[in-house]
Protein backbone atom coordinates (compact mmCIF):
# COMPACT_ATOMS: atom_id res chain seq x y z
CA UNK A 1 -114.20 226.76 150.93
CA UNK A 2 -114.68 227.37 147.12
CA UNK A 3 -118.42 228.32 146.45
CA UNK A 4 -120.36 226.17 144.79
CA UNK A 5 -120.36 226.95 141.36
CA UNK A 6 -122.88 228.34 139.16
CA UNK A 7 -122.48 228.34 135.20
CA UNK A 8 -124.40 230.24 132.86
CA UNK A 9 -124.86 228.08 129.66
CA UNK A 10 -124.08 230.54 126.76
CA UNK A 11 -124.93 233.49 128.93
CA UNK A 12 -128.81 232.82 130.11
CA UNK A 13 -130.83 231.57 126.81
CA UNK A 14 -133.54 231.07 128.79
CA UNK A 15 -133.61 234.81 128.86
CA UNK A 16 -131.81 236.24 126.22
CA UNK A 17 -130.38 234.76 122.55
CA UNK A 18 -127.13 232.37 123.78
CA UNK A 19 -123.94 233.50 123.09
CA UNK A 20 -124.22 237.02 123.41
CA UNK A 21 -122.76 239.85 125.51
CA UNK A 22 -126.35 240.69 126.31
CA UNK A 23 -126.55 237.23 127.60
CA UNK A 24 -123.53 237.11 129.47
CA UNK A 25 -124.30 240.70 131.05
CA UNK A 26 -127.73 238.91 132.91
CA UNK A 27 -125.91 235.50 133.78
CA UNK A 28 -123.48 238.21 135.67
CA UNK A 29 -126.14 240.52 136.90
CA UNK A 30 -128.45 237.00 138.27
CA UNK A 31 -125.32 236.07 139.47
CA UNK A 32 -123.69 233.25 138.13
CA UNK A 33 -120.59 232.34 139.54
CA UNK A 34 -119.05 231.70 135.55
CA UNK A 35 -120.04 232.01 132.40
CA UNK A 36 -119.84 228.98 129.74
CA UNK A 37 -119.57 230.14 126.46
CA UNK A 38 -118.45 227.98 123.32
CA UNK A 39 -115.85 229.60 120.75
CA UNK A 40 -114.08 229.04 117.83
CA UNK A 41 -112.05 230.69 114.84
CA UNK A 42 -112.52 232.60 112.53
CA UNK A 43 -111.14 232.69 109.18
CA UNK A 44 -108.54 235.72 110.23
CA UNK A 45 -107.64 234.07 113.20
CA UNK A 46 -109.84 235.90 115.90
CA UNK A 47 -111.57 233.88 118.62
CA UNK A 48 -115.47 233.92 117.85
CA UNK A 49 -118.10 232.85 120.38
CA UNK A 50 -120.54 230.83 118.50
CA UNK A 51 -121.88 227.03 119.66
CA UNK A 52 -121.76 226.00 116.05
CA UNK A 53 -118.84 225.79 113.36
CA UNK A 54 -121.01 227.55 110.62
CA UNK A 55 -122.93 230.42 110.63
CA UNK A 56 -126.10 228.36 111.41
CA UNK A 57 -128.96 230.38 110.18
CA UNK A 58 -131.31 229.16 112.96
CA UNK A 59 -128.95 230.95 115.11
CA UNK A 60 -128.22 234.04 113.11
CA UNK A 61 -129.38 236.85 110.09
CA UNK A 62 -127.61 238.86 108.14
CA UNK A 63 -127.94 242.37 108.00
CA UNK A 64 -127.70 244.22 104.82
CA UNK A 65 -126.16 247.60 105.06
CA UNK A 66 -127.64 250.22 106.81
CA UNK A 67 -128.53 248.30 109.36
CA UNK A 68 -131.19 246.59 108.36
CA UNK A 69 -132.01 242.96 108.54
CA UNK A 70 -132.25 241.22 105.16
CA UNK A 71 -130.93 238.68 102.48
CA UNK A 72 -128.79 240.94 100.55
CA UNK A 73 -125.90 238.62 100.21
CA UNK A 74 -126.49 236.54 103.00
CA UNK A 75 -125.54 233.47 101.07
CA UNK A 76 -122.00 235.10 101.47
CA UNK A 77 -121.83 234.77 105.03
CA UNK A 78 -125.14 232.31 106.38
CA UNK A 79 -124.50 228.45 106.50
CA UNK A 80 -120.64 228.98 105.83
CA UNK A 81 -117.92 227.61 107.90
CA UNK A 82 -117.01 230.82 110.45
CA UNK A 83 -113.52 229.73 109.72
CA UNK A 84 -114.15 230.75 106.01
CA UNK A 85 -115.62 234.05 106.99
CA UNK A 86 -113.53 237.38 107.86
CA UNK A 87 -114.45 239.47 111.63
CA UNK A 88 -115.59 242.04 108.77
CA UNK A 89 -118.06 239.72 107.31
CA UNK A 90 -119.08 238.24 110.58
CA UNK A 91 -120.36 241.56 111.56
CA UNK A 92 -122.50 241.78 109.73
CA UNK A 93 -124.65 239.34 111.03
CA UNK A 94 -127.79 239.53 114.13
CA UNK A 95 -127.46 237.32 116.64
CA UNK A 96 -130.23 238.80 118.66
CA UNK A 97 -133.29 237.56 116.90
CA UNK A 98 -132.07 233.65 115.77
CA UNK A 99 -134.59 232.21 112.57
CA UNK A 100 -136.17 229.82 115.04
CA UNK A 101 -137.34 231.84 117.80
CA UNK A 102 -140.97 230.48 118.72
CA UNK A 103 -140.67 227.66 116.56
CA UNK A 104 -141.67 224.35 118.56
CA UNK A 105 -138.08 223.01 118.59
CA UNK A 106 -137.57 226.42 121.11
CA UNK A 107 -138.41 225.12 124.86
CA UNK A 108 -137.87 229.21 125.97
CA UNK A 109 -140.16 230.69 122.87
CA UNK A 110 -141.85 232.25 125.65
CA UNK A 111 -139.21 233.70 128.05
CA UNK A 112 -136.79 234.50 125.35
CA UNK A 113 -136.09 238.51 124.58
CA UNK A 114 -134.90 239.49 120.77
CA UNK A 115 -132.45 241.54 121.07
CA UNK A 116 -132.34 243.57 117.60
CA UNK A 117 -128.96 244.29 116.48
CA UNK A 118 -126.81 242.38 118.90
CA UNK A 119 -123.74 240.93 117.41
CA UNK A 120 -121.34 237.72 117.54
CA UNK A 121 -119.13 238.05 119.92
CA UNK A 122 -115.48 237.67 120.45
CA UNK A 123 -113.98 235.91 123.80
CA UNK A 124 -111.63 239.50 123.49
CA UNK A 125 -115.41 240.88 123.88
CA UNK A 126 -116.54 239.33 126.76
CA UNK A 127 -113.25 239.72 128.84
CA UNK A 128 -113.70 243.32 128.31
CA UNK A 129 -116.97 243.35 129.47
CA UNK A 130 -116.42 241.60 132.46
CA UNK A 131 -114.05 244.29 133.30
CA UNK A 132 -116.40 247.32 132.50
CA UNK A 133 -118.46 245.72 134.95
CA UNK A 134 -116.11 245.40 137.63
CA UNK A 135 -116.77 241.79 137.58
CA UNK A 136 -113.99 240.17 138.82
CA UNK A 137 -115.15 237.77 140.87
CA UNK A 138 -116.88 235.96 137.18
CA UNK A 139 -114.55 232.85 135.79
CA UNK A 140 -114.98 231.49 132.51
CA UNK A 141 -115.59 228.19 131.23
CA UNK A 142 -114.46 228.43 127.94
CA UNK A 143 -115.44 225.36 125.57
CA UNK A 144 -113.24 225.04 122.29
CA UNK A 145 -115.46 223.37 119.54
CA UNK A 146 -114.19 221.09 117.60
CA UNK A 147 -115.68 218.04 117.19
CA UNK A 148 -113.37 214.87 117.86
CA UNK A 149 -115.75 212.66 115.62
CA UNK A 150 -115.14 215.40 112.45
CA UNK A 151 -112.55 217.40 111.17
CA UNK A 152 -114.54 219.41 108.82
CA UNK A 153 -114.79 223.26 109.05
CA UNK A 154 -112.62 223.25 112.36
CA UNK A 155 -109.25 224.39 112.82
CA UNK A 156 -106.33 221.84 114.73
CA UNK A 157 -106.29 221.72 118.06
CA UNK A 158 -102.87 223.57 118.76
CA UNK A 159 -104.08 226.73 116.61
CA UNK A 160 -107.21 226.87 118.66
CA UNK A 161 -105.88 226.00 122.06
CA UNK A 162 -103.26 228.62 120.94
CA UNK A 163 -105.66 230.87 120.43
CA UNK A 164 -107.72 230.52 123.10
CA UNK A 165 -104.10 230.89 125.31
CA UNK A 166 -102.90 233.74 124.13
CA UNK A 167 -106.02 236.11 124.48
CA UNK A 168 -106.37 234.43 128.06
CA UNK A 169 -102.72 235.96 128.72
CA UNK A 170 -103.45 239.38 127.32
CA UNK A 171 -106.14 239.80 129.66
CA UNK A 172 -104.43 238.46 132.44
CA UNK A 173 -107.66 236.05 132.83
CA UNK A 174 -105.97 232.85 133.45
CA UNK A 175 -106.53 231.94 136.91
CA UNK A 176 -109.91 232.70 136.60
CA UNK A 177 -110.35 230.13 133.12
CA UNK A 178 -111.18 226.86 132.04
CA UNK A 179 -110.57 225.53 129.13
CA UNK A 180 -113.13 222.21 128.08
CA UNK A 181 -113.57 220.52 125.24
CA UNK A 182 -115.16 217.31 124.04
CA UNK A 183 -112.12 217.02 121.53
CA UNK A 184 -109.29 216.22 124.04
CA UNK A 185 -106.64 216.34 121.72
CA UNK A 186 -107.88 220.62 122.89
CA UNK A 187 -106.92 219.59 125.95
CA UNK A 188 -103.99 217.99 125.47
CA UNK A 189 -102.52 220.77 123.36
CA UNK A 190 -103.30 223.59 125.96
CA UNK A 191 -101.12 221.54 128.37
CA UNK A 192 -97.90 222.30 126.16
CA UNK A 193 -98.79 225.72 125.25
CA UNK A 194 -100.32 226.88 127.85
CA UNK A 195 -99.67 224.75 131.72
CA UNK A 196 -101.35 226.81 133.89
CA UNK A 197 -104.41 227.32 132.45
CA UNK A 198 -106.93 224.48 133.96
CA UNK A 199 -108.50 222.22 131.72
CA UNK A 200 -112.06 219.93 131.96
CA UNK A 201 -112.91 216.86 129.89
CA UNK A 202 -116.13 217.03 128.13
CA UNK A 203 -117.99 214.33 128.14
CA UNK A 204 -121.58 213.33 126.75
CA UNK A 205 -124.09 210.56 126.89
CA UNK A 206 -123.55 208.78 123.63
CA UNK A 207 -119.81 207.96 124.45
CA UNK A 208 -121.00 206.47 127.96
CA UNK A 209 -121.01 203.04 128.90
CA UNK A 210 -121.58 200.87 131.70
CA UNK A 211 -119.68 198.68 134.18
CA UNK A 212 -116.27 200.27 134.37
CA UNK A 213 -116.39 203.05 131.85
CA UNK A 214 -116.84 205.35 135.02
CA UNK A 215 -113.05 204.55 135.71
CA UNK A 216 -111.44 204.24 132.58
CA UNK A 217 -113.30 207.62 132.16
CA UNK A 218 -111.87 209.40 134.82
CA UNK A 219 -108.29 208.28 134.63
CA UNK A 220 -108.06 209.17 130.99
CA UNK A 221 -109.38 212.47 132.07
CA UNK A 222 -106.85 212.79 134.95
CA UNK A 223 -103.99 211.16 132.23
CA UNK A 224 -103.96 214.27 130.52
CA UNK A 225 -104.20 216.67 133.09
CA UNK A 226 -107.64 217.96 133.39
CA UNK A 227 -108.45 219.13 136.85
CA UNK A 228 -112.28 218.45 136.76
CA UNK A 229 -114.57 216.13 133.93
CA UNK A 230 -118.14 217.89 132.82
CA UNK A 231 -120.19 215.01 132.08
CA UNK A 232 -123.47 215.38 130.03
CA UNK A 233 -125.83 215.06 134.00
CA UNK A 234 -127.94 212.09 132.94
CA UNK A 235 -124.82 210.12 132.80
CA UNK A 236 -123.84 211.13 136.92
CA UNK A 237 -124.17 208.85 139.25
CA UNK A 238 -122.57 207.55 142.50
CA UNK A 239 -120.06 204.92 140.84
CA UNK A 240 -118.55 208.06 138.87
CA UNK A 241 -118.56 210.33 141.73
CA UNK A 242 -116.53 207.74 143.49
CA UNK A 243 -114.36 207.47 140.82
CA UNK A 244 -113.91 210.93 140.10
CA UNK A 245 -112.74 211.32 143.95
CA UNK A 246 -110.40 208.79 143.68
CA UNK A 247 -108.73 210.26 140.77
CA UNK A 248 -108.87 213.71 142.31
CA UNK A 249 -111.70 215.05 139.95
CA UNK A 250 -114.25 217.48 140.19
CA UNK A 251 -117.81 216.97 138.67
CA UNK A 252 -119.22 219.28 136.91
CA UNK A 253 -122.29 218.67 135.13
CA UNK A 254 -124.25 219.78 132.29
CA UNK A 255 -126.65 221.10 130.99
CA UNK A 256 -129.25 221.03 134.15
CA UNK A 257 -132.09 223.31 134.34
CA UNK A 258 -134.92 221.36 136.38
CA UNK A 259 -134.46 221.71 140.30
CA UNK A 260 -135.09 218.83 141.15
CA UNK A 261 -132.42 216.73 139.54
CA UNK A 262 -130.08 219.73 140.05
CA UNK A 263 -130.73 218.75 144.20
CA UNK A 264 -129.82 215.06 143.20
CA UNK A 265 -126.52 216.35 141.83
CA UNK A 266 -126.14 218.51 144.65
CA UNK A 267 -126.87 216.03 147.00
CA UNK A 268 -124.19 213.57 145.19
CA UNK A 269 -121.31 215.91 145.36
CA UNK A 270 -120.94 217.74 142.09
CA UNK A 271 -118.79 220.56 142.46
CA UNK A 272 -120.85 223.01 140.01
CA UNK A 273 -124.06 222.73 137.84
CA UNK A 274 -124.13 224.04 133.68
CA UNK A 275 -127.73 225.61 133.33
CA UNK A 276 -129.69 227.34 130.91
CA UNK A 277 -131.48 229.24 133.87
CA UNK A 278 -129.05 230.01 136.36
CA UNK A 279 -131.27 232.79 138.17
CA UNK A 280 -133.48 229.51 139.17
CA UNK A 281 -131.00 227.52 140.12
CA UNK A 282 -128.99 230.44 142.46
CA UNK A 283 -132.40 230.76 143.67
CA UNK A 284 -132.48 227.05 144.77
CA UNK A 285 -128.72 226.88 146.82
CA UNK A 286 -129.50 230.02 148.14
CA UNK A 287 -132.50 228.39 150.01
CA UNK A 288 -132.39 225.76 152.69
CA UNK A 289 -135.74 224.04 152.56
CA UNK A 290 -135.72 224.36 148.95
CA UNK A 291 -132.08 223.17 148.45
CA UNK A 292 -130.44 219.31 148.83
CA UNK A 293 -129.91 218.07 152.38
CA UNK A 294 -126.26 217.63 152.13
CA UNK A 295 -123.98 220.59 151.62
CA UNK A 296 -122.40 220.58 148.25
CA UNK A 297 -118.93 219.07 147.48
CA UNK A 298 -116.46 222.35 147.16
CA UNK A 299 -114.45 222.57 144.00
CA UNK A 300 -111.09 221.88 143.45
């Protein structure tokens, strides 16, 4: 039986700034059964792990030379598209200490580390580091942004599913990847470049409906190939786990961080949780009395 599956959202930002190898090194080292991470490209063709198409400065500074954090040209390389800016220029910016760290809009301003000095990653980055940690057993759920209601500041779907593809091939990494996306045209292109690696449709609340949405959902998802959907959770329920089993689906939700709806999904069948605190929620399968009644559904 496939374990039930464990994501770390971004690495652990509950713990440490998203999207960064620290991150991903304490999802590993709590546990997590996969790490989620969000990428993109940049504007030399290199796969960046960022949640955002720009380099949002809520998210990031720039350092000036020497080290130092600071504003010396920052306008160069903050708010800009990252597939306008160079790996050279990227590098230049901390991702360790984002602008809005203990603002209000922050829900983990008080369990969050800064790490000074940690950098934007590259997926190339994070496959490495899985390896220098022996940590093969770790999969990857690898989201390609691009927005399917936008096309600004986003490259086409073939050149990042290419992308994506071909560094998943160099590190021999495909059996143990995902590739999701709420722009299925993503999707659809991975299938013709790349068949074997597995592919999840995205899904969130706003584009859910009622009645027999559950259905249509699911077949379109299964229409173009994808082996599991990962619906935004407050959307799961029992009519689209039934439909979901009937088009040979797995469920896997995000992003879920309280326990107590993560033992509602549980108890429904999802095959894996999302979470921004996946220490909390190993911590909650790994215990009986704490955990759902009904064993979870295993993954296809």
């Amino acid at each position: 039986m496939t374990p039930f599956e464990i994501h770390g959202h971004r690495g652990v930002p509950s713990l440490m700034p998203e999207n960064t190898l620290e991150g991903f090194e304490l999802a590993i080292a709590l546990g997590a059964t996969a790490l989620e991470l969000d990428v993109t490209l940049s504007a030399d063709g290199v796969v960046v792990v960022s949640h955002e198409s720009i380099a949002d400065p809520n998210l990031y500074r720039h350092r000036a030379k020497g080290g130092a954090s600071g504003a010396d040209k920052a306008g160069d390389v903050l708010g800009r598209p990252w597939s306008s800016l160079t790996m050279e220029r990227i590098a230049t910016l901390d991702a360790g200490s984002p602008g809005w760290l203990g603002s209000g809009s922050d829900p983990f301003r008080e369990t969050r580390r800064v790490i000074d000095g940690a950098r934007v990653p590259t997926l190339d980055a994070v496959f490495r580091l899985t390896r220098r940690l022996g940590a093969g057993h770790v999969r990857f759920e690898i989201e390609a942004k691009r927005d399917p209601t936008s096309r600004r500041h986003v490259p086409g779907p073939a050149a990042l599913a290419g992308g994506i593809a071909t560094l998943v091939r160099r590190h021999r990494m495909t059996s143990r990847s995902r590739l999701r996306s709420f722009d299925w045209s993503v999707l659809v292109a991975a299938q013709r470049i790349a068949p074997r690696l597995a592919t999840v449709a995205l899904v969130c609340a706003d584009t859910a409906g009622r009645g027999r949405w559950a259905m249509s959902m699911t077949a379109a998802a299964r229409g173009i190939g994808a082996v599991a959907v990962a619906p935004e959770h407050a959307v799961v329920d029992a009519e689209l786990m039934a439909a979901s089993m009937r088009a040979g689906l797995a469920v896997l939700p995000w992003t879920v961080n309280s326990p107590e709806r993560a033992n509602e999904l549980i108890a429904l069948g999802v095959s894996g949780l999302t979470t921004d605190r996946p220490g909390v929620l190993l911590d909650l399968i790994a215990t009986p009395r704490k955990g759902a009644q009904r064993s979870p559904r295993s993954s296809r």
